[in-house]
N, C-alpha and C. Protein backbone atom coordinates (compact mmCIF):
# COMPACT_ATOMS: atom_id res chain seq x y z
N UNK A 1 93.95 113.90 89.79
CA UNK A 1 93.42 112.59 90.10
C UNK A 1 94.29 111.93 91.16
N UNK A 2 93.71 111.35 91.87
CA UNK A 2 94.47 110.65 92.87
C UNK A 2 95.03 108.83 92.45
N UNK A 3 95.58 108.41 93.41
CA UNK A 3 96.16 107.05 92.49
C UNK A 3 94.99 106.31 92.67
N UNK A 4 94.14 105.71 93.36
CA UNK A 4 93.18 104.94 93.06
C UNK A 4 92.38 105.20 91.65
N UNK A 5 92.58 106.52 91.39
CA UNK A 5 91.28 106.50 90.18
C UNK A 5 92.24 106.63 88.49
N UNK A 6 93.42 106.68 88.54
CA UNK A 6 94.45 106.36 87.66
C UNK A 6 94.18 104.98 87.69
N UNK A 7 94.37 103.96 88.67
CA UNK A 7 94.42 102.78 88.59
C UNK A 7 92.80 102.11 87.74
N UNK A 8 91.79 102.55 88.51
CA UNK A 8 90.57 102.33 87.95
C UNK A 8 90.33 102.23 86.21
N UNK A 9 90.81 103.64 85.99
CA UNK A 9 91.21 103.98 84.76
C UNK A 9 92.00 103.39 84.32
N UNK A 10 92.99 102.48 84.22
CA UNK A 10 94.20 102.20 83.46
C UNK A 10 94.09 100.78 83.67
N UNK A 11 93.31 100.22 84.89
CA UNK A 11 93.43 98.77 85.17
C UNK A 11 94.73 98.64 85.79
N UNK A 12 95.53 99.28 86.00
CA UNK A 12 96.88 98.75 86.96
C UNK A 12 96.68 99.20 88.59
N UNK A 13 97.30 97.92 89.07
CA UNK A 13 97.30 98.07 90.59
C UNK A 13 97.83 99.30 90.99
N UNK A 14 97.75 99.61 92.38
CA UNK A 14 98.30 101.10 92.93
C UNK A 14 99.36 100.21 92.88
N UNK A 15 99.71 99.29 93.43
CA UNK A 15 101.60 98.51 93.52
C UNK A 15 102.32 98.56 92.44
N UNK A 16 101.45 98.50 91.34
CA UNK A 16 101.86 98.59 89.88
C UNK A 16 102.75 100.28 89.41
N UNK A 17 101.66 101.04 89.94
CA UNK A 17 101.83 102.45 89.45
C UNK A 17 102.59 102.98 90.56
N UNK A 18 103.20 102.02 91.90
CA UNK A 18 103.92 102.95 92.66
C UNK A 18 105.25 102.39 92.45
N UNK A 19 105.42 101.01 91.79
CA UNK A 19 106.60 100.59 91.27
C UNK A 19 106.78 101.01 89.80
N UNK A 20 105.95 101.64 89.13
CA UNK A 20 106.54 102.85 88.24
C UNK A 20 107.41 103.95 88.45
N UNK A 21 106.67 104.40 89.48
CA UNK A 21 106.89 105.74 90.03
C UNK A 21 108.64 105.57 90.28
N UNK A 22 108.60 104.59 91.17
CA UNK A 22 109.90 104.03 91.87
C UNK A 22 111.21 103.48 90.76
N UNK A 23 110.46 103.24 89.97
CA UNK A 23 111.89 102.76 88.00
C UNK A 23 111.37 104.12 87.41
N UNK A 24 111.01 105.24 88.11
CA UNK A 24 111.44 106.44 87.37
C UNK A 24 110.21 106.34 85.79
N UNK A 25 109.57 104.85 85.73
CA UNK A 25 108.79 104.89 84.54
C UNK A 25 107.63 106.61 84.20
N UNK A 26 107.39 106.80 85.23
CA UNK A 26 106.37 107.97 85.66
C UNK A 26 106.85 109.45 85.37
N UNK A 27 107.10 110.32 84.33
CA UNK A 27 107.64 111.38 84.78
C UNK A 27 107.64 112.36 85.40
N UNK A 28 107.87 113.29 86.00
CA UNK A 28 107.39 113.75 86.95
C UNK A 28 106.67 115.11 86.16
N UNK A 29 106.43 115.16 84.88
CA UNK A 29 105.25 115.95 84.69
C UNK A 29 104.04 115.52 84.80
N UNK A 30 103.89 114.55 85.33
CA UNK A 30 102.60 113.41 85.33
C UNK A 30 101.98 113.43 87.39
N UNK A 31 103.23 114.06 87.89
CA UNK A 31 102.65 113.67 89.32
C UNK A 31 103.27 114.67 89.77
N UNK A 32 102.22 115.05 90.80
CA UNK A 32 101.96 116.63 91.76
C UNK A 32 102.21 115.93 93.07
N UNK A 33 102.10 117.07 94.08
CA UNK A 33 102.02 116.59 95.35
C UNK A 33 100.84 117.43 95.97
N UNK A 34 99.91 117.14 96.77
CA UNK A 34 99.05 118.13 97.05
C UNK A 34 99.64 118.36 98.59
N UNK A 35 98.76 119.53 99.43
CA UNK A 35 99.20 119.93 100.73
C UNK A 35 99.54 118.69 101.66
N UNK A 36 99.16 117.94 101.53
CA UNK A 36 98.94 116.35 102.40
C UNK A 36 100.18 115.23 101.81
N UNK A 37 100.72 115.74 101.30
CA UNK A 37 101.77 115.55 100.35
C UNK A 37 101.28 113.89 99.89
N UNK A 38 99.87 113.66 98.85
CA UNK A 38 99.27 112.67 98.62
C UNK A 38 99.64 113.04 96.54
N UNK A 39 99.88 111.96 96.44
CA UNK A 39 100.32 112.14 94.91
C UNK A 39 98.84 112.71 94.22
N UNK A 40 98.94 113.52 93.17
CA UNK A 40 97.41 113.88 92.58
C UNK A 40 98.81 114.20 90.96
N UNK A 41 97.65 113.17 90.57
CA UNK A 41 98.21 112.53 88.75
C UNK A 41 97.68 113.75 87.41
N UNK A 42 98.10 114.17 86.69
CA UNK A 42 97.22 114.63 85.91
C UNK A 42 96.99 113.82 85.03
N UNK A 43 95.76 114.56 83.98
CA UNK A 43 94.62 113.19 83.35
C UNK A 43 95.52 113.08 82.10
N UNK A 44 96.56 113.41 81.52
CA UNK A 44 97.34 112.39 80.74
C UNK A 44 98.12 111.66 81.00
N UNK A 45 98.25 111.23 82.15
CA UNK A 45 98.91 110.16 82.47
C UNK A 45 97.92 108.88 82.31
N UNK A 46 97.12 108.80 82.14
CA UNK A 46 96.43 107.71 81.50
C UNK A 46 96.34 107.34 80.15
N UNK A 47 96.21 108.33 79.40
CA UNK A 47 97.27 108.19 77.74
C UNK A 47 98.54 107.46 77.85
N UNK A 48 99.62 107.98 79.16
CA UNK A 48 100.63 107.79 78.57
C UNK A 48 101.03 106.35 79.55
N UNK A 49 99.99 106.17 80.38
CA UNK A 49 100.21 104.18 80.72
C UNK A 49 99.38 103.46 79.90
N UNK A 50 98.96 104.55 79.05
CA UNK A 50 98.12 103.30 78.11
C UNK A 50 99.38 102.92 77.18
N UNK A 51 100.37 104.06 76.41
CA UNK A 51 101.32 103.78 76.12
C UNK A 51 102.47 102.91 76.50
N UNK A 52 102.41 102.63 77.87
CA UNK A 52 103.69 101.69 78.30
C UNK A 52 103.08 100.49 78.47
N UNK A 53 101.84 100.27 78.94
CA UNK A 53 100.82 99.08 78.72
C UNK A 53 101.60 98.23 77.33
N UNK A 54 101.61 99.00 75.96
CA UNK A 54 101.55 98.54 74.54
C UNK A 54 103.13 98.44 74.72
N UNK A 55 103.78 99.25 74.85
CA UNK A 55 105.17 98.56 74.94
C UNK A 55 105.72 97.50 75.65
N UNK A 56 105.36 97.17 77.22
CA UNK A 56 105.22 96.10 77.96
C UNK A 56 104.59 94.79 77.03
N UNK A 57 103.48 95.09 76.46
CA UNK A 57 102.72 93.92 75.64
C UNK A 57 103.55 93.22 74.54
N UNK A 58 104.44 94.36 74.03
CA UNK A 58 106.06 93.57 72.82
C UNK A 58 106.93 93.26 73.39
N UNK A 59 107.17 92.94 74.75
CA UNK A 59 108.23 93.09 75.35
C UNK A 59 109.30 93.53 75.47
N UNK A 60 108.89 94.91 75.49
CA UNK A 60 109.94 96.38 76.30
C UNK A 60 110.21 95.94 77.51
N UNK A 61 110.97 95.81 77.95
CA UNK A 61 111.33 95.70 79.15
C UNK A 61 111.36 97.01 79.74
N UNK A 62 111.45 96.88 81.08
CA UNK A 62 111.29 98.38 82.01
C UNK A 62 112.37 99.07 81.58
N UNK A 63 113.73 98.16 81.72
CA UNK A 63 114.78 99.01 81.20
C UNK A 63 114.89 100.06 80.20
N UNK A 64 114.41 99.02 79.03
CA UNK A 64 114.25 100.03 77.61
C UNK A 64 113.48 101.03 77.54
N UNK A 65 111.99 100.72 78.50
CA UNK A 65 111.22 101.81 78.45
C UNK A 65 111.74 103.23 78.86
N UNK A 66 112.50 102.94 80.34
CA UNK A 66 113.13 104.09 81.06
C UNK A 66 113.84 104.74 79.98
N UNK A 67 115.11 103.93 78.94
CA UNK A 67 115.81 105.03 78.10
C UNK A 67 114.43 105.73 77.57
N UNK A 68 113.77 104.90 76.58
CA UNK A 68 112.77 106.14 75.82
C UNK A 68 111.99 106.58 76.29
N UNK A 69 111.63 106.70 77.89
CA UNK A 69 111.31 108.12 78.21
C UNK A 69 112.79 109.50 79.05
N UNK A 70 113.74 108.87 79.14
CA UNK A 70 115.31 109.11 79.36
C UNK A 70 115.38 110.44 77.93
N UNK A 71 116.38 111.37 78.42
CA UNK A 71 116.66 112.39 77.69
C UNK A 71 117.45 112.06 77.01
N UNK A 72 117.40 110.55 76.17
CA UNK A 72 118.47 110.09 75.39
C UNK A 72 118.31 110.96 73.65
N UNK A 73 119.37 111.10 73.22
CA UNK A 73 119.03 111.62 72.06
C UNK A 73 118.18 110.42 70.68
N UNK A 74 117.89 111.21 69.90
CA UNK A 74 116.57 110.76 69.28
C UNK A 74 117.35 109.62 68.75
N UNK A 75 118.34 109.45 68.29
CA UNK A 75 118.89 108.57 67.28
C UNK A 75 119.58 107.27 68.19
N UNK A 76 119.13 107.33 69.38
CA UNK A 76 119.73 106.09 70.21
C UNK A 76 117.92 105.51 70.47
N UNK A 77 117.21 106.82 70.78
CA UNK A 77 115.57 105.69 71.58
C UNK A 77 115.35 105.29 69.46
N UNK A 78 115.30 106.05 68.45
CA UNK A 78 114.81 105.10 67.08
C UNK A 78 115.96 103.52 67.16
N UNK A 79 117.43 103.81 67.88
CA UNK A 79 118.13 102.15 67.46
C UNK A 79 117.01 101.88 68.87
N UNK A 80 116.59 101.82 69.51
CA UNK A 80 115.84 100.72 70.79
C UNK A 80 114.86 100.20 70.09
N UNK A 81 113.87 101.24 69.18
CA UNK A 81 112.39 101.10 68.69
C UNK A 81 113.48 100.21 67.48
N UNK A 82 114.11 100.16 66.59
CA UNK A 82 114.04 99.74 65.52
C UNK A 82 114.29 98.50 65.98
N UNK A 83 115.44 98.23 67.29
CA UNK A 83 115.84 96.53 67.20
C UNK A 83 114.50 95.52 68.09
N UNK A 84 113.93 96.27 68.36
CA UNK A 84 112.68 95.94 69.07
C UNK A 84 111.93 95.45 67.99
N UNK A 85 111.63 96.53 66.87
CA UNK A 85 110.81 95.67 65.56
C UNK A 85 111.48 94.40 64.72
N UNK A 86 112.58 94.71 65.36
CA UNK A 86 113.17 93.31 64.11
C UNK A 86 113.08 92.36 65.16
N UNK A 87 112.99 92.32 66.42
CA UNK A 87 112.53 91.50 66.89
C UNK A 87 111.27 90.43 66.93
N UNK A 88 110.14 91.53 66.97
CA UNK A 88 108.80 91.41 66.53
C UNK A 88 108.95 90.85 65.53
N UNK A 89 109.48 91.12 63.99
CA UNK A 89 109.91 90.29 62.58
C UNK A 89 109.79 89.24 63.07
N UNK A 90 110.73 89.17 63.98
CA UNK A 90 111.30 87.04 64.09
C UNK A 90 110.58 86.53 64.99
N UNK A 91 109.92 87.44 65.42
CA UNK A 91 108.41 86.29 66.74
C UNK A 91 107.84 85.95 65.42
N UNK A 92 107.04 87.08 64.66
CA UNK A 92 106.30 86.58 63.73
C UNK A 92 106.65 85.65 62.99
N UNK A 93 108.27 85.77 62.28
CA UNK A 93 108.41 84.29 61.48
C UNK A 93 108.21 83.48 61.93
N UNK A 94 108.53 82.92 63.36
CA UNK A 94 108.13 81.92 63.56
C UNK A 94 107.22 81.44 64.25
N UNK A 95 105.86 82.20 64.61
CA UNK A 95 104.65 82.24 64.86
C UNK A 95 103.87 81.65 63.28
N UNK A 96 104.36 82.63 62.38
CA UNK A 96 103.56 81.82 60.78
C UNK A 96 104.24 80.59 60.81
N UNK A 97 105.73 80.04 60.59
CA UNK A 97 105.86 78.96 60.48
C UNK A 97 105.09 77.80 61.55
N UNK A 98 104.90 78.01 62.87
CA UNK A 98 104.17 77.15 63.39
C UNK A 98 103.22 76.97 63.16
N UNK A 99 102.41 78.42 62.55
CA UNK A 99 100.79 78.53 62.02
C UNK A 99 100.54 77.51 61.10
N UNK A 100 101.71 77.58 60.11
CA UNK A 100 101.53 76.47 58.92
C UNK A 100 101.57 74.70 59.49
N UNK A 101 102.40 74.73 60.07
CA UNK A 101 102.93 73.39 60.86
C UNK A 101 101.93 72.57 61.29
N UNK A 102 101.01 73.41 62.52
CA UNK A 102 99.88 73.37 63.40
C UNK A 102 98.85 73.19 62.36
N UNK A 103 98.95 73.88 61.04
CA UNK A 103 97.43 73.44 60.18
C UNK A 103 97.75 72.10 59.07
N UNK A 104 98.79 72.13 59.31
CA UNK A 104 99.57 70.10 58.25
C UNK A 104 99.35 69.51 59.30
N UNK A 105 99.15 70.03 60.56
CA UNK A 105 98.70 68.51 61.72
C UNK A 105 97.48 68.05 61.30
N UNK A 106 96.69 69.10 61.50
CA UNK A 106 95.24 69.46 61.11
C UNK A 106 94.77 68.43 60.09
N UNK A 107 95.20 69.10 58.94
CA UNK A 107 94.92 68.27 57.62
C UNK A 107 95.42 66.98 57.47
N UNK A 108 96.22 66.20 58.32
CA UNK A 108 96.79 64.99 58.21
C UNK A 108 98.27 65.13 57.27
N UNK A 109 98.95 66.62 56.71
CA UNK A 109 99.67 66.17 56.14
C UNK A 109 101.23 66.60 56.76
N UNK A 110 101.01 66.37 57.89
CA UNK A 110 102.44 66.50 58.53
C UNK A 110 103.20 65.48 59.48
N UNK A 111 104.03 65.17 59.28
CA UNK A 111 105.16 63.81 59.98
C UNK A 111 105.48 64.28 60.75
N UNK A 112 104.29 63.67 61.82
CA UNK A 112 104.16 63.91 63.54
C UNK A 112 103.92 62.81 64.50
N UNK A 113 104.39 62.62 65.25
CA UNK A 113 103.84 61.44 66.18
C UNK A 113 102.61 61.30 66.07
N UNK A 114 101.71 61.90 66.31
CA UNK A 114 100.21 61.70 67.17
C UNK A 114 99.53 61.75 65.66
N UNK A 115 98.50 61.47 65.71
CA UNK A 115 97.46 61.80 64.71
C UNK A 115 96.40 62.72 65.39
N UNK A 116 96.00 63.54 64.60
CA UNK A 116 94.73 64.44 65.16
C UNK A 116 93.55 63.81 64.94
């Protein structure tokens, strides 16, 4: 596949997928060169930006992503994935606590400036 139709497929800009390429996000079992020396993708590389898509979406940063696709040993990319989830933990705590907060506005029973 060539990069326009990766992009089509994946929804990311070619600027997107050539500043992958460029943070090393891309591995290079994912990209060929043909005679014209024009990148030609193979078709799991759209699996595997669907995968960095979902890590980007928890906020992996590029950095972190690079170690866990990095030949780091297994027991350093599980500490990235694990402190990443306890992260996620504490968005959520305090995503429910506002949930609750935001619905005592609601109902009138919370000591707030404004009235709803």
């Amino acid at each position: 596949m060539r990069i326009n139709e990766v992009s089509k497929l994946t929804g990311l800009p070619i600027s997107t997928l050539r500043f992958y390429e460029r943070k090393n996000l891309i591995p290079d079992r994912f990209v060929q060169r043909d005679g014209h020396n024009y990148r030609v993708y193979s078709e799991e590389i759209v699996e595997f930006l669907e995968d960095v898509k979902s890590l980007l979406s928890v906020n992996f940063s590029i950095e972190e992503i690079s170690l866990l696709i990095d030949e780091l040993p297994y027991e350093a990319k599980k500490e990235i994935v694990e402190q990443k989830i306890a992260e996620l933990d504490e968005i959520q705590k305090r995503l429910r606590k506002s949930k609750t907060f935001l619905n005592a506005v609601l109902e009138g029973k919370a000591k707030f400036q404004t009235e709803c």
